[in-house]
C-alpha atoms as a PDB file:
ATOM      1  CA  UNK A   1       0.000   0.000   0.000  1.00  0.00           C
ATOM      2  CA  UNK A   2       2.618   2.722   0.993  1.00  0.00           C
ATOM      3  CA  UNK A   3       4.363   1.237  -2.254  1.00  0.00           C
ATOM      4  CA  UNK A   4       1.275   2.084  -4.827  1.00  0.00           C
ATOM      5  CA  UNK A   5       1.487   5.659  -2.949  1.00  0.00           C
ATOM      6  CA  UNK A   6       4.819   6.487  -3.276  1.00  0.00           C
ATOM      7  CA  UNK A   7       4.618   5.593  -7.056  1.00  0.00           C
ATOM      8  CA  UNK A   8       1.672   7.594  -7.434  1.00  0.00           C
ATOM      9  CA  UNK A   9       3.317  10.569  -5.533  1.00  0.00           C
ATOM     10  CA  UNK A  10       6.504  10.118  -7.960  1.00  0.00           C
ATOM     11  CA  UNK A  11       4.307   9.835 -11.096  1.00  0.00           C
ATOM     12  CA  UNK A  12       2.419  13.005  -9.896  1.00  0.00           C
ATOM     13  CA  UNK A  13       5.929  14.836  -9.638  1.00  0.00           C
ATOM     14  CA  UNK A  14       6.860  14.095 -12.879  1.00  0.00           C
ATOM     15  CA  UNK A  15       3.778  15.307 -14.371  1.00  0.00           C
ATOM     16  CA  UNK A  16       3.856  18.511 -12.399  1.00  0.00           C
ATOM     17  CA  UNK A  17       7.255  19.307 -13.733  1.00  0.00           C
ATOM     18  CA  UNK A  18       6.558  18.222 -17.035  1.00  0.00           C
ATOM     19  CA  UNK A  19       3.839  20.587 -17.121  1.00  0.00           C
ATOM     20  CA  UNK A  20       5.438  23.669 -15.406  1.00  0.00           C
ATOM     21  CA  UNK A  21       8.883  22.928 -17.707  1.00  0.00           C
ATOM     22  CA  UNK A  22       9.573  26.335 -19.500  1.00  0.00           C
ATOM     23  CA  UNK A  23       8.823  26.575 -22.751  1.00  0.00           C
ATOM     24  CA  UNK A  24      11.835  26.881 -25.164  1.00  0.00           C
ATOM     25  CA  UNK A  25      12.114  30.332 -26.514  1.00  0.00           C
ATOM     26  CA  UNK A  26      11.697  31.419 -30.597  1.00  0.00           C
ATOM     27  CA  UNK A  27      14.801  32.108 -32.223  1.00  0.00           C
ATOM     28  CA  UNK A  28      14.205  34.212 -35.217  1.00  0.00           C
ATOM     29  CA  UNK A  29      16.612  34.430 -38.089  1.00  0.00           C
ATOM     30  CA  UNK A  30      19.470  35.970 -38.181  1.00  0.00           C
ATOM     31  CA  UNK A  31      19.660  37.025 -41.718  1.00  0.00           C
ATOM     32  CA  UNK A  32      16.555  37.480 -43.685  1.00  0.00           C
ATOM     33  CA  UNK A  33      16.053  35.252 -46.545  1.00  0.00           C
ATOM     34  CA  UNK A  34      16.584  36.360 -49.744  1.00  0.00           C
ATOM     35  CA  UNK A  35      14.438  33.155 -51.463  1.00  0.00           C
ATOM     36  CA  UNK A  36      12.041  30.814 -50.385  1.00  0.00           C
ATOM     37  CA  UNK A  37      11.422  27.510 -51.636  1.00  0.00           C
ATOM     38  CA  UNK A  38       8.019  26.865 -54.018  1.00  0.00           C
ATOM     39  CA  UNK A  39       6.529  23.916 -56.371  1.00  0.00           C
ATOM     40  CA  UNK A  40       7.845  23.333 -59.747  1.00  0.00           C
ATOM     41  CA  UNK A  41       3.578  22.825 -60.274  1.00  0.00           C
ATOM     42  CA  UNK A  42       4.239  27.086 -60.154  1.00  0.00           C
ATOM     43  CA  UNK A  43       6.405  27.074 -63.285  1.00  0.00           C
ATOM     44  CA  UNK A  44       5.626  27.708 -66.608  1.00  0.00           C
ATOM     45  CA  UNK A  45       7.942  28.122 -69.779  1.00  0.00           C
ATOM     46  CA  UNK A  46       7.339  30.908 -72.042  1.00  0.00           C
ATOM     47  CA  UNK A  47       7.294  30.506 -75.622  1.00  0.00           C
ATOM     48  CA  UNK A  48      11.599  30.678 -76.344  1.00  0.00           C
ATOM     49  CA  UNK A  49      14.023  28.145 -76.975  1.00  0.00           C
ATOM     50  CA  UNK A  50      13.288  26.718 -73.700  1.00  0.00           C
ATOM     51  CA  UNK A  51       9.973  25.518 -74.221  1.00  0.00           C
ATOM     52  CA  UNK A  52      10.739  25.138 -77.902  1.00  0.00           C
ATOM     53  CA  UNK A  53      13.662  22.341 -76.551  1.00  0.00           C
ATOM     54  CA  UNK A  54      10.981  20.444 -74.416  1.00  0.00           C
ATOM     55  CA  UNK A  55       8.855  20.355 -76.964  1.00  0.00           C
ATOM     56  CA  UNK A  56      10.874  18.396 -79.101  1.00  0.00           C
ATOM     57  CA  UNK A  57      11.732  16.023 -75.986  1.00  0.00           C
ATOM     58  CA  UNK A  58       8.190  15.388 -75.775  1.00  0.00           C
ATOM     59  CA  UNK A  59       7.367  14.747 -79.438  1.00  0.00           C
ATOM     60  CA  UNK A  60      10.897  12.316 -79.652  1.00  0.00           C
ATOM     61  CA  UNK A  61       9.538  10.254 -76.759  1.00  0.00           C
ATOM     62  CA  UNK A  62       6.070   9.650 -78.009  1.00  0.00           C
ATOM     63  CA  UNK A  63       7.411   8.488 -81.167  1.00  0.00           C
ATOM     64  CA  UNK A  64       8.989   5.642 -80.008  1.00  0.00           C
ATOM     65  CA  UNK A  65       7.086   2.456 -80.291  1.00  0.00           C
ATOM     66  CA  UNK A  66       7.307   1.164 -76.737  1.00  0.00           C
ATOM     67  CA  UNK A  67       7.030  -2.573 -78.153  1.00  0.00           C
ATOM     68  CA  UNK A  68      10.833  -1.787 -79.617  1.00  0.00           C
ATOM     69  CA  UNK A  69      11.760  -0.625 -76.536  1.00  0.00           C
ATOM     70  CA  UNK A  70      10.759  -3.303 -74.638  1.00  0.00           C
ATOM     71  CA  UNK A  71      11.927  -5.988 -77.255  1.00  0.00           C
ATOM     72  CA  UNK A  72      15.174  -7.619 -75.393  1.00  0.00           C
ATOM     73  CA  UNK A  73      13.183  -7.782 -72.325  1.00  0.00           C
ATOM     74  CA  UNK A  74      10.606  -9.999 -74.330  1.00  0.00           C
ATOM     75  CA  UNK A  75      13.605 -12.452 -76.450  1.00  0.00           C
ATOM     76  CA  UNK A  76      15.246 -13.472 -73.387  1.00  0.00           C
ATOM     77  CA  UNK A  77      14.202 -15.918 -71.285  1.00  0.00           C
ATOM     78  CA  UNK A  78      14.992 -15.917 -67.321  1.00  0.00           C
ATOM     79  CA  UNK A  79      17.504 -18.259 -67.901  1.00  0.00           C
ATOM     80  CA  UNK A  80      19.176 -15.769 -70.636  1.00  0.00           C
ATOM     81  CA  UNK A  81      19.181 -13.179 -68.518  1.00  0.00           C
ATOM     82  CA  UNK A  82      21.080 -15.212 -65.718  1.00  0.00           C
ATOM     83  CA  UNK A  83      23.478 -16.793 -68.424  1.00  0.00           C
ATOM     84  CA  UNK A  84      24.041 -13.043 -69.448  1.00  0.00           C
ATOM     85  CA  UNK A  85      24.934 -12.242 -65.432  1.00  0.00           C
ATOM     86  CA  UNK A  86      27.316 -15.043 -65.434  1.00  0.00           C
ATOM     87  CA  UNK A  87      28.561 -13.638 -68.742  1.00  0.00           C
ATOM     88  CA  UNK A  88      29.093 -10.163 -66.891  1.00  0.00           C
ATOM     89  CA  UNK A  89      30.659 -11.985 -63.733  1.00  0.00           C
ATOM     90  CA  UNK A  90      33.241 -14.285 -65.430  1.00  0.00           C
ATOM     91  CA  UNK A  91      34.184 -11.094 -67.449  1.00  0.00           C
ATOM     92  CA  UNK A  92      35.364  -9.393 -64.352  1.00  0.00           C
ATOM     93  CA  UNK A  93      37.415 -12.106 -63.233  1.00  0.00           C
ATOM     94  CA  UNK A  94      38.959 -12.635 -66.102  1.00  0.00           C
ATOM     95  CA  UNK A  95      39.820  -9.298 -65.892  1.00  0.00           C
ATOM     96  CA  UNK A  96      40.841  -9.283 -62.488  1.00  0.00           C
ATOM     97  CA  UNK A  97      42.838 -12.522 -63.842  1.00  0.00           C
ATOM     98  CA  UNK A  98      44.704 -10.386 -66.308  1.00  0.00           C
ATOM     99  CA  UNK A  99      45.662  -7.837 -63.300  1.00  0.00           C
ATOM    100  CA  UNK A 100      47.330 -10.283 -61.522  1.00  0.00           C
ATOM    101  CA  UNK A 101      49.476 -11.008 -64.636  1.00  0.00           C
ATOM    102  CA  UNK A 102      49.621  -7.850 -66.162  1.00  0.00           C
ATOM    103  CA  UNK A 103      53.545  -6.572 -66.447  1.00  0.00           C
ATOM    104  CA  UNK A 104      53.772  -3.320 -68.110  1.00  0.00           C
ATOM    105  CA  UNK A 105      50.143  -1.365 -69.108  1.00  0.00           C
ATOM    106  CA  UNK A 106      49.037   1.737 -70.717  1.00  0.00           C
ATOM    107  CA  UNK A 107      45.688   3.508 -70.268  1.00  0.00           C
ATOM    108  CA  UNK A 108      45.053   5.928 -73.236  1.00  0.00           C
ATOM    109  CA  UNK A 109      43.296   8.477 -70.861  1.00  0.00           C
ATOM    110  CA  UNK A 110      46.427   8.701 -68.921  1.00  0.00           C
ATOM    111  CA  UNK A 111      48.485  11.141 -71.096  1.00  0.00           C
ATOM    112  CA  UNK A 112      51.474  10.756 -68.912  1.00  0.00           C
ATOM    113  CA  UNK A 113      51.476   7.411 -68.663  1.00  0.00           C
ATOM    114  CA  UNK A 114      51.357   7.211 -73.013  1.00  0.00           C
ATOM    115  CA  UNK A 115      54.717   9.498 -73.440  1.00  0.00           C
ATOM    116  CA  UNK A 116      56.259   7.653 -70.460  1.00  0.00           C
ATOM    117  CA  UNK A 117      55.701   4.841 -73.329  1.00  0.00           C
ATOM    118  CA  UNK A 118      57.024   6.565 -75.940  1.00  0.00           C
ATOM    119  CA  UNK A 119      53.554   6.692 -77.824  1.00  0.00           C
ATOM    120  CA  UNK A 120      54.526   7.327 -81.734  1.00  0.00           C
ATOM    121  CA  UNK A 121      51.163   7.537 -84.205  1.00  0.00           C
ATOM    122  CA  UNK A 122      50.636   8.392 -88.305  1.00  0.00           C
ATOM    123  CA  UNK A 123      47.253  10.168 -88.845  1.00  0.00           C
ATOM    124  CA  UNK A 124      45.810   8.717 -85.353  1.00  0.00           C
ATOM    125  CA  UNK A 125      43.029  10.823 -83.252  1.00  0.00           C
ATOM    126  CA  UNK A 126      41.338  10.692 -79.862  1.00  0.00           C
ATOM    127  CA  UNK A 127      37.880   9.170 -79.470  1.00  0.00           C
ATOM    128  CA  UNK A 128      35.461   8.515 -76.568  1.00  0.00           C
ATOM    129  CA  UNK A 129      34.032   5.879 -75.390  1.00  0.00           C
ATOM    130  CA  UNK A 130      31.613   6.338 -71.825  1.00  0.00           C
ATOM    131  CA  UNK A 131      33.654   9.489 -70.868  1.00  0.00           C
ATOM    132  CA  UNK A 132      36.834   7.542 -71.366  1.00  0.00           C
ATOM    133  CA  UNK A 133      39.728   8.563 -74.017  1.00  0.00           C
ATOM    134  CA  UNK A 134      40.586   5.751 -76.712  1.00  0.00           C
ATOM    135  CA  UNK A 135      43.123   6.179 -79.460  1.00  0.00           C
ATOM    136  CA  UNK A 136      42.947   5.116 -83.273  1.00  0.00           C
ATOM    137  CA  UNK A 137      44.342   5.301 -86.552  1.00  0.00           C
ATOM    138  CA  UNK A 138      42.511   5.807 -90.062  1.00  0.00           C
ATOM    139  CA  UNK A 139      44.402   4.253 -92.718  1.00  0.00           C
ATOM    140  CA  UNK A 140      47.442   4.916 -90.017  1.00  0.00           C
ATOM    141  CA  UNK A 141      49.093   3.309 -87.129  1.00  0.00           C
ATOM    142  CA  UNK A 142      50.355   3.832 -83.973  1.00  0.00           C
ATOM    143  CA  UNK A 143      52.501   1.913 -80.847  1.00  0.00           C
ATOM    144  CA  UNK A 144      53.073   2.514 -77.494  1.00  0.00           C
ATOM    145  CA  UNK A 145      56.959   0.826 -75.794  1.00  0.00           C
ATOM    146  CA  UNK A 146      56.295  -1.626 -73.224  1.00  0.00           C
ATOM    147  CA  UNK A 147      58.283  -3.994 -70.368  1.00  0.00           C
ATOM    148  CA  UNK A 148      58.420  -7.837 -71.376  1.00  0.00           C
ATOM    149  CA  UNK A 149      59.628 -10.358 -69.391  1.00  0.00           C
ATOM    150  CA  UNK A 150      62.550 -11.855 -71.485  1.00  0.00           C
ATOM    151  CA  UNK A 151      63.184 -15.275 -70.134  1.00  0.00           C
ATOM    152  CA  UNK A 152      59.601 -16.217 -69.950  1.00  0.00           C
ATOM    153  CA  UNK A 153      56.238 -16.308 -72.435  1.00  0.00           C
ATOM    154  CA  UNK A 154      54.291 -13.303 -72.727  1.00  0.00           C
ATOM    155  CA  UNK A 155      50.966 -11.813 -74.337  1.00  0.00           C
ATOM    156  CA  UNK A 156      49.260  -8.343 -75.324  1.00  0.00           C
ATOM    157  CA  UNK A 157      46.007  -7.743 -73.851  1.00  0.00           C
ATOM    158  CA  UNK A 158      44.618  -5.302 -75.559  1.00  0.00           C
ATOM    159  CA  UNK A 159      40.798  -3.551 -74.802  1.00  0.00           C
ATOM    160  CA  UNK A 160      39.161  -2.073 -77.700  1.00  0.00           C
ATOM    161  CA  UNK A 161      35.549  -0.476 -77.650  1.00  0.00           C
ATOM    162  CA  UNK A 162      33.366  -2.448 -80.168  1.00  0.00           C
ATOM    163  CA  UNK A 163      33.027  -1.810 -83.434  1.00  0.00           C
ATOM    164  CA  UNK A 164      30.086   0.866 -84.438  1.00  0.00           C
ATOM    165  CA  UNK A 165      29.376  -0.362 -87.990  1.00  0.00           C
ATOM    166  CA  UNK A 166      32.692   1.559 -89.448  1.00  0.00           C
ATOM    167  CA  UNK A 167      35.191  -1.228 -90.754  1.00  0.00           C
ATOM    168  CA  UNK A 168      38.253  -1.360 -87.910  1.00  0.00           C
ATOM    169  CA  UNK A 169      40.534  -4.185 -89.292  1.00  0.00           C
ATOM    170  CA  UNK A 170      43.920  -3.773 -88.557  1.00  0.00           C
ATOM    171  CA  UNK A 171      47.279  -5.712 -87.618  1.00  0.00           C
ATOM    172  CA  UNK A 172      49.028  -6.113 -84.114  1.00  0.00           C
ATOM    173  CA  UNK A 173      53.107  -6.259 -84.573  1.00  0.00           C
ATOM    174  CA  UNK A 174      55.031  -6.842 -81.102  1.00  0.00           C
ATOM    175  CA  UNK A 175      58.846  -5.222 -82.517  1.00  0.00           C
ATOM    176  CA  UNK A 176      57.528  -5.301 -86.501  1.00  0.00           C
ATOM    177  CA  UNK A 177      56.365  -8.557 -86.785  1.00  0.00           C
ATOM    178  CA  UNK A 178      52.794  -9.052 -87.234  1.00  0.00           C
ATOM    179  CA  UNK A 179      50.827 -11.185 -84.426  1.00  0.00           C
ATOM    180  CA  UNK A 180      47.643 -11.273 -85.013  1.00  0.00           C
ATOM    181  CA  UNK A 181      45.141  -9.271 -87.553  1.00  0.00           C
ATOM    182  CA  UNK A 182      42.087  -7.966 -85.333  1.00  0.00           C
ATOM    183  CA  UNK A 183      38.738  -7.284 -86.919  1.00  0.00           C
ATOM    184  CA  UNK A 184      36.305  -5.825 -84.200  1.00  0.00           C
ATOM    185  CA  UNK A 185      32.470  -7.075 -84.558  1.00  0.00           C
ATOM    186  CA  UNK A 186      29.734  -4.640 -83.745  1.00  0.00           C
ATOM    187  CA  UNK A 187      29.393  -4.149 -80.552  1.00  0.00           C
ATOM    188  CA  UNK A 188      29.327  -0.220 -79.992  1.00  0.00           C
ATOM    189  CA  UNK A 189      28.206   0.063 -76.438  1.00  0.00           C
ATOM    190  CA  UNK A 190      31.163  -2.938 -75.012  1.00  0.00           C
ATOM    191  CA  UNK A 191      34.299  -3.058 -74.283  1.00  0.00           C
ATOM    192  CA  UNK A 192      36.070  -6.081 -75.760  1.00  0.00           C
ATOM    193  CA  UNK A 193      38.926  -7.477 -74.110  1.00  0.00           C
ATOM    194  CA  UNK A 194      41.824  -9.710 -76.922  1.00  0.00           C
ATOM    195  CA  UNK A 195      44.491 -11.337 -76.242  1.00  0.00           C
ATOM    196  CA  UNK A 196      47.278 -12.174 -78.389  1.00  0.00           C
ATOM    197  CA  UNK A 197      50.259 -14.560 -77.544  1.00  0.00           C
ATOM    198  CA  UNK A 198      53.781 -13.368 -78.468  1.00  0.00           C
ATOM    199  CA  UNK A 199      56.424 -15.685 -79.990  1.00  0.00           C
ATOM    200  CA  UNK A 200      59.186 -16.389 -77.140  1.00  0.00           C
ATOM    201  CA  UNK A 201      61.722 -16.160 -80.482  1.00  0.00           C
ATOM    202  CA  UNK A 202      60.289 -12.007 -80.457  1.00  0.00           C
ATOM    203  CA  UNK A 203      60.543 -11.215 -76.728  1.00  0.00           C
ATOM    204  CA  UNK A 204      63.585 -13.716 -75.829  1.00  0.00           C
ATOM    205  CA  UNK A 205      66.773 -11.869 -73.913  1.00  0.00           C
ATOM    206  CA  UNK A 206      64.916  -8.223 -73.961  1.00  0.00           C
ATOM    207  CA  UNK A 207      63.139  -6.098 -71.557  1.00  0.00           C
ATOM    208  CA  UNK A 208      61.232  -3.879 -73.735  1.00  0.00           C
ATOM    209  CA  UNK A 209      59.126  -4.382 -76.879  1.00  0.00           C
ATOM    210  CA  UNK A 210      56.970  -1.981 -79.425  1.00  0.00           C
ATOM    211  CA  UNK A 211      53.414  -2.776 -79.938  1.00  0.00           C
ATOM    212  CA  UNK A 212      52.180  -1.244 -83.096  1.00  0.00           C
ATOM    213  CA  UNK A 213      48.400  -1.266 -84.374  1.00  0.00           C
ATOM    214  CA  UNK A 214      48.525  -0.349 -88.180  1.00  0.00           C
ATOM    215  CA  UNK A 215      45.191  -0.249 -90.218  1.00  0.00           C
ATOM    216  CA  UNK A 216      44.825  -2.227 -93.029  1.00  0.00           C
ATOM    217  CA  UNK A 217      43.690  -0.029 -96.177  1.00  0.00           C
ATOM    218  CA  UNK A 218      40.305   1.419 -95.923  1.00  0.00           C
ATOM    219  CA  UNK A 219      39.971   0.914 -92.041  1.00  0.00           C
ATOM    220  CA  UNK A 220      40.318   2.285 -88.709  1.00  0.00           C
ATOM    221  CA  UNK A 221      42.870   0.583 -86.067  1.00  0.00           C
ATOM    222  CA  UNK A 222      41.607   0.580 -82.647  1.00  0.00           C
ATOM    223  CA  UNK A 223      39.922   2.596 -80.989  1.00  0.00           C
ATOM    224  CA  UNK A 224      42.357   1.243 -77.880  1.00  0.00           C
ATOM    225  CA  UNK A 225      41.126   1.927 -74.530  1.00  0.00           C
ATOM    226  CA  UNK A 226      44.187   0.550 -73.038  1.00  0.00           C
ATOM    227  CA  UNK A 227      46.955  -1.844 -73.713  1.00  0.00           C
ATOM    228  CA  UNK A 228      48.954  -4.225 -71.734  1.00  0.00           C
ATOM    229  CA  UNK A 229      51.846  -7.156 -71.360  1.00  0.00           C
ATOM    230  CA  UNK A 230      51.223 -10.112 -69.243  1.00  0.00           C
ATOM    231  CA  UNK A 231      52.493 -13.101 -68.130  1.00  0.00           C
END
């Protein structure tokens, strides 16, 4: 009994000082705003290049037929579109695979890192390919200097951005002697990874080796995102 009062007692006090508790005081601003926030349902464009610009973005995206866009998603089965994940995954290993091998490298985007490897061209130019630099040659060639290891077998890796629907056929040479002839297929929104093994009779006893990529006539070489040696 004296237990059920002295909780009630103690419950009372709180509520009495919850009640009396001072209220916090209004702090106006200290500087006066200069804008205030409203709905975009407020705004209206004005006849002007503006409205003339969205008007065109409308008219583009109700001219697409939505059964083209939704075309792949109808082809492919649920097991292609898994078999395409494991596509993606053993992609990245491979790459990662090629990392762990990798001796010497050049990334195009890295202008340093091309003159530290002596980059040399003939009527080459600088693409783009998803905000990345690439390099190629129409009806030209050019070759970057890079580390081999002498006493053992290596190979270029080379990674190229698919073809576009122009015709890029050109050859590989590792120190003028041609390795391989690359023809890139149409794949304009990849990045395709080749490899290409190098005779031990063109890398035996040296440290250092010139990859060229010369066009054949009437094509583009590359474009090259980047280039490397590997074990």
């Amino acid at each position: 009994m004296m237990l059920r009062a002295a909780a009630s007692i103690v419950v009372a006090a709180g509520l009495t000082s919850a009640a009396i508790a001072p209220t916090p005081p209004v702090v106006g601003d200290k500087v006066a705003l200069q804008a205030v926030p409203f709905p975009f349902t407020d705004v209206r464009l004005l006849d002007g290049p503006f409205k003339q610009a969205q008007r065109l973005d409308a008219e583009y995206l109700l001219s697409l037929e939505p059964d083209r866009l939704l075309h792949t998603f109808r082809v492919k089965s649920a097991e292609e579109w898994k078999a395409r994940g494991a596509a993606t995954a053993a992609a990245a290993a491979r790459r990662s695979d090629v990392a762990r091998r990798t001796i010497d490298h050049v990334v195009v985007e890295d202008n340093a890192a091309e003159q530290a490897h002596a980059l040399k061209s003939d009527n080459a130019s600088d693409g783009f390919f998803e905000g990345r630099k690439t390099r190629e040659a129409r009806g030209g060639w050019f070759s970057y200097e890079l580390q081999v290891a002498g006493d053992a077998p290596v190979a270029i890796v080379a990674t190229y951005r698919g073809s576009e629907g122009r015709r890029r056929v050109f050859d590989v040479l590792v120190d003028g002697q041609k390795i391989a002839t690359e023809s890139l297929e149409y794949h304009p929104a990849e990045a395709l990874d080749k490899e290409y093994r190098v005779p031990e009779t063109i890398t035996r006893g040296k440290d250092r080796v010139t990859v060229k990529f010369q066009a054949q006539p009437d094509a583009i070489a590359g474009a090259l995102i980047e280039v490397r040696t590997v074990r």
